[in-house]
Protein backbone atom coordinates (compact mmCIF):
# COMPACT_ATOMS: atom_id res chain seq x y z
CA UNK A 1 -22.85 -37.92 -23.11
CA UNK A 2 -19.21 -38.51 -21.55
CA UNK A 3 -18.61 -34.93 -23.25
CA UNK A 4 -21.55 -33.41 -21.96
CA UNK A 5 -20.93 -33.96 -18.77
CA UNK A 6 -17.75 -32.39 -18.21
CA UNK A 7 -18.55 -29.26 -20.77
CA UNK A 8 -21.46 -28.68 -18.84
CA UNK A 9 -20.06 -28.11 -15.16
CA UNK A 10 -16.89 -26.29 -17.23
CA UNK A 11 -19.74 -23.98 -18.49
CA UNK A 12 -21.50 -23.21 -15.31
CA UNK A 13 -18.24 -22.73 -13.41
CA UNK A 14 -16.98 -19.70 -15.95
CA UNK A 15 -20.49 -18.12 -15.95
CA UNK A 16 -20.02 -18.48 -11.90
CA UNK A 17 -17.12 -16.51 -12.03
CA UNK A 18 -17.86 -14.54 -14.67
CA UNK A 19 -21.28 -13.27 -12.75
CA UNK A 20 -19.40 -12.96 -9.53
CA UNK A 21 -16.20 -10.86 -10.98
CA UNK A 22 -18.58 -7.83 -11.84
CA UNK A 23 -18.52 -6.63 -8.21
CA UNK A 24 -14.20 -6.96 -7.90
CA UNK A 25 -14.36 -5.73 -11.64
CA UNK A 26 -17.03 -3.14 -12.46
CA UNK A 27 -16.82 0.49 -12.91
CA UNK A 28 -16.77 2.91 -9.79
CA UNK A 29 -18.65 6.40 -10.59
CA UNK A 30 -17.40 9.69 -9.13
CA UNK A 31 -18.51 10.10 -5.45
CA UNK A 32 -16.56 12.54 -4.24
CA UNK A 33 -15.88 16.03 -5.90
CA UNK A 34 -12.99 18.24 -5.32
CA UNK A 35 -10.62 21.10 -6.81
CA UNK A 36 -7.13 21.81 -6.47
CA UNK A 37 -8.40 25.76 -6.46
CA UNK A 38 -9.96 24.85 -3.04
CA UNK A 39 -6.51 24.70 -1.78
CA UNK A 40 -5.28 28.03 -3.36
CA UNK A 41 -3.51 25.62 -5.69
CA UNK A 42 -3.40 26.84 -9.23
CA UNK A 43 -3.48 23.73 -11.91
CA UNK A 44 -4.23 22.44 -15.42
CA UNK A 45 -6.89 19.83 -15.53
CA UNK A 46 -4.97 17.06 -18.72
CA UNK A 47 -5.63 14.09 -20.48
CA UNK A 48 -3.58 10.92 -21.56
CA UNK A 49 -3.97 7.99 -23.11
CA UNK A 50 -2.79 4.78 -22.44
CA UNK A 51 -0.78 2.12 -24.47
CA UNK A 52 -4.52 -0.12 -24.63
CA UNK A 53 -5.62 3.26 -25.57
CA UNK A 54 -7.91 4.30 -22.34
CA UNK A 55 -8.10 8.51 -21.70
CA UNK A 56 -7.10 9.26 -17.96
CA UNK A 57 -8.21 12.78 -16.58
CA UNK A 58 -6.37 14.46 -14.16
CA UNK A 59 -4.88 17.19 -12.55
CA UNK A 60 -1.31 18.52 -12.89
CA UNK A 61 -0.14 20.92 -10.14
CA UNK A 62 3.36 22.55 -10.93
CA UNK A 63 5.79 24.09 -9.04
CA UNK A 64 8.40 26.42 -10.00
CA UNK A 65 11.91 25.43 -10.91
CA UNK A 66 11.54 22.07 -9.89
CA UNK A 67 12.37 19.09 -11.99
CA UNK A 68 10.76 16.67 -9.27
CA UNK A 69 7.41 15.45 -9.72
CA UNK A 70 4.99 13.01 -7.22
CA UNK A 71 2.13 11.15 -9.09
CA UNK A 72 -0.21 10.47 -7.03
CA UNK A 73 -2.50 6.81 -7.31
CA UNK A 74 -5.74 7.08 -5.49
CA UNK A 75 -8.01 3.48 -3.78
CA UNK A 76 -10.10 1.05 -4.92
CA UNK A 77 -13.69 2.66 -6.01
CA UNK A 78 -12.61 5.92 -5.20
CA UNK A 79 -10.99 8.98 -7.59
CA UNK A 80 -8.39 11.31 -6.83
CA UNK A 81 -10.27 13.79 -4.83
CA UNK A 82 -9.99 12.99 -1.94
CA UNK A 83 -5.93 12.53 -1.81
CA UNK A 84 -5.85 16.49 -2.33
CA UNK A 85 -5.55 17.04 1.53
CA UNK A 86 -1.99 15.89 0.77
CA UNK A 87 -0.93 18.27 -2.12
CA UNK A 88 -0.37 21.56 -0.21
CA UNK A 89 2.21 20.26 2.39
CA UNK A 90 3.72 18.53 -1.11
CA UNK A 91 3.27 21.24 -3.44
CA UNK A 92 5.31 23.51 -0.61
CA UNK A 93 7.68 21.03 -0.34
CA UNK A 94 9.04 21.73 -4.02
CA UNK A 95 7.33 19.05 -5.73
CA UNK A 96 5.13 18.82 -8.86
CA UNK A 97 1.72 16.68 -8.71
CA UNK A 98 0.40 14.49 -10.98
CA UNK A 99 -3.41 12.89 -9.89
CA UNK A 100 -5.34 11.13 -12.14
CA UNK A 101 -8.25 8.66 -11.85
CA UNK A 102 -7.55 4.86 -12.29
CA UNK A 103 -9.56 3.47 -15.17
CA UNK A 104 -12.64 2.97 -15.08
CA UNK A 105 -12.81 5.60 -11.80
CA UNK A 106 -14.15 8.80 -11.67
CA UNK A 107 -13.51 11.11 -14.58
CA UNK A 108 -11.84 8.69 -16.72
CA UNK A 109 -12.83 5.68 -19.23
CA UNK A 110 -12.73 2.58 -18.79
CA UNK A 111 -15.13 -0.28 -17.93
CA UNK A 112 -12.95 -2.64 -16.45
CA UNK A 113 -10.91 -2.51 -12.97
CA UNK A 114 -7.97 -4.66 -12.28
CA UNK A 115 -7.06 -3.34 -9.08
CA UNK A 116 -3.55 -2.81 -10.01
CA UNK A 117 -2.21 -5.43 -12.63
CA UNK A 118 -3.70 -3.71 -16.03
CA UNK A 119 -3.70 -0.40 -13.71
CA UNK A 120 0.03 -0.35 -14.17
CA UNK A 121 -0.39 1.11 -17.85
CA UNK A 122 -2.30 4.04 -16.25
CA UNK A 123 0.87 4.67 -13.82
CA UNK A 124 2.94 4.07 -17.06
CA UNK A 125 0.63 6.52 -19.17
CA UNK A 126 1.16 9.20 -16.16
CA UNK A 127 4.98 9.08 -16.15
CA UNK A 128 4.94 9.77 -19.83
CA UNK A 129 3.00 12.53 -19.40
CA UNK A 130 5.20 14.11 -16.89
CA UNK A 131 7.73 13.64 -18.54
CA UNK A 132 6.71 15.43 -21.47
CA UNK A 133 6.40 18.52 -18.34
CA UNK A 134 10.49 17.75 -18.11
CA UNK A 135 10.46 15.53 -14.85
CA UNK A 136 13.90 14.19 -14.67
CA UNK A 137 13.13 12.31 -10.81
CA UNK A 138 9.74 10.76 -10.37
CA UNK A 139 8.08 9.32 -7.37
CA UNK A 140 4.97 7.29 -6.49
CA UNK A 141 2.33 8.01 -4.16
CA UNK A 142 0.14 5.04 -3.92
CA UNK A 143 -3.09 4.48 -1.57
CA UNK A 144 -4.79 0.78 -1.23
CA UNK A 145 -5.00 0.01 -4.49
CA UNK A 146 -3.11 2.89 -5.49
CA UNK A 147 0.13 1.67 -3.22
CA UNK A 148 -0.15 -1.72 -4.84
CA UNK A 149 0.08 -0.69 -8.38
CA UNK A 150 2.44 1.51 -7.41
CA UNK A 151 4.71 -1.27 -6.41
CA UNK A 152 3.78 -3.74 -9.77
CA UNK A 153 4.67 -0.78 -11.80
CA UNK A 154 8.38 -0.06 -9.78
CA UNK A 155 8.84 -3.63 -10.67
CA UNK A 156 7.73 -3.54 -14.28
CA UNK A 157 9.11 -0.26 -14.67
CA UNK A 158 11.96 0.83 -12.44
CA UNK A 159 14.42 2.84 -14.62
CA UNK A 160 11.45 5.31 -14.88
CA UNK A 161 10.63 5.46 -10.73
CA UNK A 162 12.99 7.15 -8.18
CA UNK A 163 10.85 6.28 -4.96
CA UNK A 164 7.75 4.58 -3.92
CA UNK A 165 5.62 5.26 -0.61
CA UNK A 166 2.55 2.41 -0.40
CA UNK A 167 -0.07 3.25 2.06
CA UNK A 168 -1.94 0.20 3.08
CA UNK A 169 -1.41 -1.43 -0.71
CA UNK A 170 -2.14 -5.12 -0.43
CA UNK A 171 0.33 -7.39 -0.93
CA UNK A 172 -1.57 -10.83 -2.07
CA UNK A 173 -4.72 -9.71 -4.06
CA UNK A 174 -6.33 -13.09 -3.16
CA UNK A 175 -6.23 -12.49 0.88
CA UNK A 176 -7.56 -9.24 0.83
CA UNK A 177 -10.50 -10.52 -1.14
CA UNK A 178 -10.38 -13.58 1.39
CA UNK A 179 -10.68 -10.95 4.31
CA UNK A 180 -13.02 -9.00 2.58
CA UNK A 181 -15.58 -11.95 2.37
CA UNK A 182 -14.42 -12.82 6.35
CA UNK A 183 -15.94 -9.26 7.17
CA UNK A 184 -19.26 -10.22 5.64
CA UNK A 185 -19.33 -13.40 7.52
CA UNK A 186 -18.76 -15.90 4.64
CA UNK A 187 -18.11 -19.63 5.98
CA UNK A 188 -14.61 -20.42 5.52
CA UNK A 189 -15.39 -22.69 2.43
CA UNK A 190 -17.53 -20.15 0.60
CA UNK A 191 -14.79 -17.18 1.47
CA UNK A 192 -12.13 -19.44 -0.72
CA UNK A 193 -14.64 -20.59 -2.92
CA UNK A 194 -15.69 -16.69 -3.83
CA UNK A 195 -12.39 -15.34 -3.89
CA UNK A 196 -11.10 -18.22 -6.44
CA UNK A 197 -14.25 -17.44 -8.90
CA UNK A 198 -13.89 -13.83 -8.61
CA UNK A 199 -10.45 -13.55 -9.34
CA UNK A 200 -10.62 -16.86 -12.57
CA UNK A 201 -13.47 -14.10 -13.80
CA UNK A 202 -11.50 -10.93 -13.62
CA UNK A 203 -8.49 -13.11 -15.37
CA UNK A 204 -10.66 -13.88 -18.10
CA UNK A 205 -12.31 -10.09 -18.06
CA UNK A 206 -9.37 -8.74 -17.77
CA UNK A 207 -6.46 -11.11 -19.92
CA UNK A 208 -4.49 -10.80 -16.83
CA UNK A 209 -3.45 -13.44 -14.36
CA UNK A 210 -4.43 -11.70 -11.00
CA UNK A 211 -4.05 -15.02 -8.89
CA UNK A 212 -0.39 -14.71 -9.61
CA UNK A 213 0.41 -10.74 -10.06
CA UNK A 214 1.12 -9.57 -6.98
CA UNK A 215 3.99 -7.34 -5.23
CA UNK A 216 5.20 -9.90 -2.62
CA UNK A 217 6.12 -12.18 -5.45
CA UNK A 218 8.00 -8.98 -7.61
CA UNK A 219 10.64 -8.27 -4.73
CA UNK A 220 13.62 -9.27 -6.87
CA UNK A 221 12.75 -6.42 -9.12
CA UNK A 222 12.16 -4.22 -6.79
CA UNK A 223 15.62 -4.23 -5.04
CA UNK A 224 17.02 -0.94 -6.70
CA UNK A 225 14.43 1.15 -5.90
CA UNK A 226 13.85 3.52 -2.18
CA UNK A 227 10.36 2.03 -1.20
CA UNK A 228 8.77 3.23 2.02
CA UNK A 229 5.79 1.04 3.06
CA UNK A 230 2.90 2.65 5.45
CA UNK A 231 0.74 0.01 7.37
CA UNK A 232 -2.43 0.40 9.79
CA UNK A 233 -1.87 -1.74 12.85
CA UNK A 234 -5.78 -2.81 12.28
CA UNK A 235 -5.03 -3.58 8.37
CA UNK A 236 -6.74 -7.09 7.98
CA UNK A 237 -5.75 -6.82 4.41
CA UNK A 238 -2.12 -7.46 4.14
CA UNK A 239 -0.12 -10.00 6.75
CA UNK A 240 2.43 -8.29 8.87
CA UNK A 241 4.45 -11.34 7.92
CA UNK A 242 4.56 -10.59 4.45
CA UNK A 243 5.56 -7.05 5.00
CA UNK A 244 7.94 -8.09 7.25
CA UNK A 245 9.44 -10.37 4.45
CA UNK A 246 9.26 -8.16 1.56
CA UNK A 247 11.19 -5.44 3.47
CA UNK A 248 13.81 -8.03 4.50
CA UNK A 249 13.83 -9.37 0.51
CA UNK A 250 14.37 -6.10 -0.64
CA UNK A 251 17.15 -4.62 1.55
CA UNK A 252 18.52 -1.58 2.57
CA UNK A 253 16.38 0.39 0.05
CA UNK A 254 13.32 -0.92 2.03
CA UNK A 255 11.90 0.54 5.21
CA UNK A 256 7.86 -0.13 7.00
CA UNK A 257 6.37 2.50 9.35
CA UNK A 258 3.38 0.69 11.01
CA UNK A 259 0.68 3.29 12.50
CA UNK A 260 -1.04 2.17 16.01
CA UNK A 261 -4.59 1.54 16.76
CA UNK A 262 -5.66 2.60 12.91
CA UNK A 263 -7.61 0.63 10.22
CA UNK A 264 -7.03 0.67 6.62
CA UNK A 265 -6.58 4.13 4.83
CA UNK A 266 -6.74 5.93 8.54
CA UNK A 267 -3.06 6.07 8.92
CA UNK A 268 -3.14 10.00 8.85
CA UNK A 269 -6.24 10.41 10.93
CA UNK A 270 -3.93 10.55 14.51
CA UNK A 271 -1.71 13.38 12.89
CA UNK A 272 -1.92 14.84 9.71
CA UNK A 273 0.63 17.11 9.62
CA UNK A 274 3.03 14.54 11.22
CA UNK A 275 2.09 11.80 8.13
CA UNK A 276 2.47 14.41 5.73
CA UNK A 277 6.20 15.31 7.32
CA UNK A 278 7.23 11.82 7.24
CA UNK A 279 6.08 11.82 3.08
CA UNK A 280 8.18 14.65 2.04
CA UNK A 281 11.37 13.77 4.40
CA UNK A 282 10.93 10.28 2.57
CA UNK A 283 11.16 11.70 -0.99
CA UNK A 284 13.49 14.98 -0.23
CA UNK A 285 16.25 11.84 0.74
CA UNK A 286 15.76 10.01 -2.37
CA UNK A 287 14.45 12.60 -5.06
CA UNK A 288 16.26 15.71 -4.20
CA UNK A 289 19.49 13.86 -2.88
């Protein structure tokens, strides 16, 4: 009896979190539909696989005599599409693109999301494949969840990475899930209560430990590397004090633009042109230099 009763709460806790990891975990259809030819940009539509042996689909955009090449890492429950407003201004720059969809997005397989810490085989899986197109400098584009993987993999991976820009990438997976339940009006104690079952189910989905992976605690390895961090003002999901202190931990290599009177993912929607300016001077000083 002694046994049963501490197997039994054990039990229902795990199929708790198990239940309630589905909705951070789960598999995000295609919502939006795009094509690089809509831009008058000519492309090959590729495939790779990763090292857990997942096929990505995805776009690859050349550009003439150019050994530089931007991947590009799209947000949470989205796909690539929509990030193609930014490839024309890029592409003109001198730069080959590389978009793909995340696992378990859009066009590719996959049935399980991570947002970013089993993600970073997909970024890994991309550089490969540009690679094999003879990129020589390589640099990281990264949106939401896109900006945060993009980080974990410049800190897994550096050698490979020349630059990373993060656009509104979360820093600590656990408060943006904590602000996430604020927004729907969770009571304090259910908020922490959610957020701590949802992310012991994804770990147990997933193999991966995604209470603990998390770019504000990878800044030593990140110290090498030219990283350029974009934040909305109105961004409930990161801490200015952690960007703040991640910029400071990582040096000179380190610099944070923070956008006025924006939310989340609206840090272009004041000035296009002027956001897009501000990418390619970013990576023409530490790609082309």
């Amino acid at each position: 009896m002694p046994v049963l009763w501490v197997v039994l709460p054990l039990i229902v806790i795990i199929a708790m979190s198990m239940a309630l990891s589905v909705f951070l975990t789960r598999r995000h259809p295609q919502q939006v539909f795009a094509s690089p030819t809509e831009y008058g940009l000519e492309f090959e539509e590729i495939e790779f696989i990763t090292l857990d042996h997942i096929r990505l689909r995805g776009w690859w955009i050349p550009t003439k005599n150019t050994k530089q090449t931007l991947i590009f890492l799209h947000g949470y429950s989205g796909s690539m599409d929509p990030d193609l407003k930014y490839a024309p201004a890029l592409h003109h720059a001198g730069y080959n693109i590389l978009m793909f969809d995340f696992r378990a997005h859009g066009r590719s397989e996959g049935k399980v999301t991570t947002l970013g810490a089993v993600e970073v085989r997909d970024v890994q899986a991309a550089i490969e494949f540009a690679k094999t197109r003879e990129s020589l400098k390589i640099g990281l584009m990264g949106f939401s969840m896109g900006g945060r993987t993009a980080l974990l993999t410049a800190a897994e991976s550096g050698q490979e990475i020349s630059a990373v820009i993060s656009d509104g990438g979360p820093l600590r997976l656990s408060y943006a899930i904590l602000q996430q339940s604020k927004e729907k009006r969770f009571p304090w104690g259910v908020r922490h209560l959610l957020t701590w079952s949802m992310l012991l189910g994804a770990l147990i989905r997933s193999g991966r430990n995604l209470f603990t992976i998390d770019p504000i605690r990878k800044v030593s390895q990140l110290k090498g590397i030219p990283i350029f961090l974009i934040h909305a003002e109105l961004d409930p999901y990161t801490r200015m004090v952690d960007l703040h202190s991640m910029v400071a931990a990582i040096g000179k290599n380190a610099k944070l633009e923070v956008i006025p009177g924006v939310k989340h993912r609206d840090t272009d929607s004041l000035d296009l042109a002027g956001y897009t300016s501000k990418i390619i001077e970013f990576f023409d000083t530490t790609l082309k230099s």
